[in-house]
Every structure is written in C-alpha cells, then in structure tokens.
Protein backbone atom coordinates (compact mmCIF):
# COMPACT_ATOMS: atom_id res chain seq x y z
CA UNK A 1 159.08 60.45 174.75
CA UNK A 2 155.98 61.93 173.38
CA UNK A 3 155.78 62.62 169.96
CA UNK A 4 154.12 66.34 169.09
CA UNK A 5 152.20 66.70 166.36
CA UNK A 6 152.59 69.12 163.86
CA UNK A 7 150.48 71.71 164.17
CA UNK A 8 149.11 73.19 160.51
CA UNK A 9 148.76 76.61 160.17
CA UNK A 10 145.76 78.65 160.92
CA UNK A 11 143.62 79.54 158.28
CA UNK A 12 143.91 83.33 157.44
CA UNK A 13 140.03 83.48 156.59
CA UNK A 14 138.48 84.00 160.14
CA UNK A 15 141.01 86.78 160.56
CA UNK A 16 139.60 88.31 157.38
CA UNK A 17 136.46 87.69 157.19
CA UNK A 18 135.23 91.02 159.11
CA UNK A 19 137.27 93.00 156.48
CA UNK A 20 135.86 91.13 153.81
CA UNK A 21 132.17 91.56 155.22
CA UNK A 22 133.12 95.68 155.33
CA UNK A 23 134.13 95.87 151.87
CA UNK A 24 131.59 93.44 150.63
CA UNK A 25 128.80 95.95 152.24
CA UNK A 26 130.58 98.80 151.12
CA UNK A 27 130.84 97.94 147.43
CA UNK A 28 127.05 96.75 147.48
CA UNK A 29 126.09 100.25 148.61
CA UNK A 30 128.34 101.62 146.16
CA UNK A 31 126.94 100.04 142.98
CA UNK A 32 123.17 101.10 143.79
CA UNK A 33 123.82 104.85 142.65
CA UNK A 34 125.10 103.75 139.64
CA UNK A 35 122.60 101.36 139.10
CA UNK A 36 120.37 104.15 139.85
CA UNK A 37 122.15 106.79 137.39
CA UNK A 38 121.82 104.48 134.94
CA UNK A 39 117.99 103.75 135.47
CA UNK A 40 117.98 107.55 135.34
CA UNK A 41 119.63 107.50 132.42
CA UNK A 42 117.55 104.67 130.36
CA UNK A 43 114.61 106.14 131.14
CA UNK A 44 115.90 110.19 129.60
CA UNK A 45 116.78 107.75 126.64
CA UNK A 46 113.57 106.37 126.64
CA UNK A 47 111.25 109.36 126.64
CA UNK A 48 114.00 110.94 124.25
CA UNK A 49 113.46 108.34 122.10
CA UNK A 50 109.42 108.55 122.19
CA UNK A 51 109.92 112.26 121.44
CA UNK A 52 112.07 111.50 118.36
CA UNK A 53 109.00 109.14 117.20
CA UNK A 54 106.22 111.89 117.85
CA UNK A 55 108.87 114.20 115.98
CA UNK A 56 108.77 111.20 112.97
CA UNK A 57 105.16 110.90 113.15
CA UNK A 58 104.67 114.41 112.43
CA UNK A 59 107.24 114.66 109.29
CA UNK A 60 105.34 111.85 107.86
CA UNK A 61 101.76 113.31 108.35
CA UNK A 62 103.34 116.16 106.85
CA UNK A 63 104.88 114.43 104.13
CA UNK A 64 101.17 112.59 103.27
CA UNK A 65 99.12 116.47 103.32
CA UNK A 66 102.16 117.30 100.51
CA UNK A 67 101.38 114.57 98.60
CA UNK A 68 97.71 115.15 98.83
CA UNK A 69 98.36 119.10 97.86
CA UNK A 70 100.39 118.45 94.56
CA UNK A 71 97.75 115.43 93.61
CA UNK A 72 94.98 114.67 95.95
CA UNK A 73 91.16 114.61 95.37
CA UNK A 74 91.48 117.85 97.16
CA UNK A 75 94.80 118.96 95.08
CA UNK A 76 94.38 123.05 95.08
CA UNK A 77 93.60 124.11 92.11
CA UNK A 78 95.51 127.84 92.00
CA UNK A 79 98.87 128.58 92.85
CA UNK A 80 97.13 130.58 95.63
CA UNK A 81 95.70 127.73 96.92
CA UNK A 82 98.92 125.80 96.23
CA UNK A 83 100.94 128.05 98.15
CA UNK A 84 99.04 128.14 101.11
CA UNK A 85 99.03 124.80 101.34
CA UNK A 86 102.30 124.77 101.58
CA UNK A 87 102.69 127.80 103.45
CA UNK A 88 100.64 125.34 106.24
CA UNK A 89 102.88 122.52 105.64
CA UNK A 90 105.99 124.52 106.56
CA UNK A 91 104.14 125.74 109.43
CA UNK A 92 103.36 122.49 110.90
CA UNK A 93 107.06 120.98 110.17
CA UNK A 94 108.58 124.03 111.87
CA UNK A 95 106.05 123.84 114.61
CA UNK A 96 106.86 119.86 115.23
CA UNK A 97 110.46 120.89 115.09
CA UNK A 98 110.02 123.44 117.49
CA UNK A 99 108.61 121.28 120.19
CA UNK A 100 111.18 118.53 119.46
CA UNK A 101 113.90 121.06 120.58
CA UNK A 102 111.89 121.93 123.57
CA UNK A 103 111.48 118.91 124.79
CA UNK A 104 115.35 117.98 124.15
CA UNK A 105 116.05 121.07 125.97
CA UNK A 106 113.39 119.68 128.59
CA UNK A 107 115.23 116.38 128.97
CA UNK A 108 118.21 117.56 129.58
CA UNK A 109 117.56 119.15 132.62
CA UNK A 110 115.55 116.92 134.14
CA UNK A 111 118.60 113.96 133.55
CA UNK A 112 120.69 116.28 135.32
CA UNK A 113 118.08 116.70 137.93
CA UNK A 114 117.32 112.86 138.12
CA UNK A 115 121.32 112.73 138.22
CA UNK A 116 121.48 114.80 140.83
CA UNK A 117 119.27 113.23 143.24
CA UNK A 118 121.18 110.12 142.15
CA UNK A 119 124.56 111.59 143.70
C-alpha cells in the first residue's frame, strides 16, 4: 500500500499575475494625466499668484506717491496741483487693475488650453 500525499492547493497568484501586470500598467498610465493636470494646474496658480504680487506691488507704490502728495518734500502746494496728483494716482491704480484682469482673463485660457493638451 502506498501512501499518497496530500497534495496542497495551487497558489492562485501565477494564474493572476498577467491580470495583475494589465491593471498595474493600466493604472500607471492612468495617473500621469492627472499628475500632469495638476502640474498644469500649479503652475496657472503659480503665475496667478505672481500676478496678484505685481498687482500688490503696484497698490503699494501707489499708496507711497499718496503719501508723498498730501505731505512729501514735493507735497503740491495748490489744490490744482493736489488734484492732479491724484488724478495720476487713480490713473495708475486703475491702470494696474486693468492689467490684473487681463492677465486673469489670460490665465484662464491658457489652463484650459494646458488642460486640454492634458486630456
């Protein structure tokens, strides 16, 4: 009489490992547009947020010729010249603010372009 041994089981990994390799190769390709939207989308943050600082910049030059107009060295001495120094001021803050809209306007359409070419 000869004794069998038991045979264990065969391991369900070989059977799966193609499948596993597929979906492994699928989700890698997957996640590189989205890493790449988001890269797209870091760097619209990025020059949005150097926009917002030129935008800054110029409020607070603006906000230093102000304080030299109503008590500088060079403070105008007429309400004339007081008024057109303001008159310049208002100029230059709606001019600043002008651009800053642009250039959101601007960056908008190029993230949906750079979005885009993502897809």
């Amino acid at each position: 009489m000869s004794q069998r041994k038991p045979t264990s089981p065969t391991p369900a990994m070989p059977a799966t490992e193609p499948m596993l390799a597929w979906w492994q190769q699928q989700w890698l390709q997957s996640a590189s547009p989205l890493a790449r939207m988001q890269l797209a989308w870091m760097e619209s943050l990025a020059e949005a947020m150097q926009f917002e600082a030129q935008y800054l910049k110029a409020m607070a030059e603006s906000g230093q010729r102000m304080a030299e107009c109503f008590g500088g060295d060079d403070a105008p001495s007429t309400p004339a010249e007081m008024h057109e120094c303001y008159q310049k001021l208002v100029k230059d803050v709606t001019d600043a603010q002008m651009q800053r809209l642009e250039k959101a306007t601007q960056l908008s359409h190029e993230f949906r372009e750079r979005v885009w070419e993502e897809l």
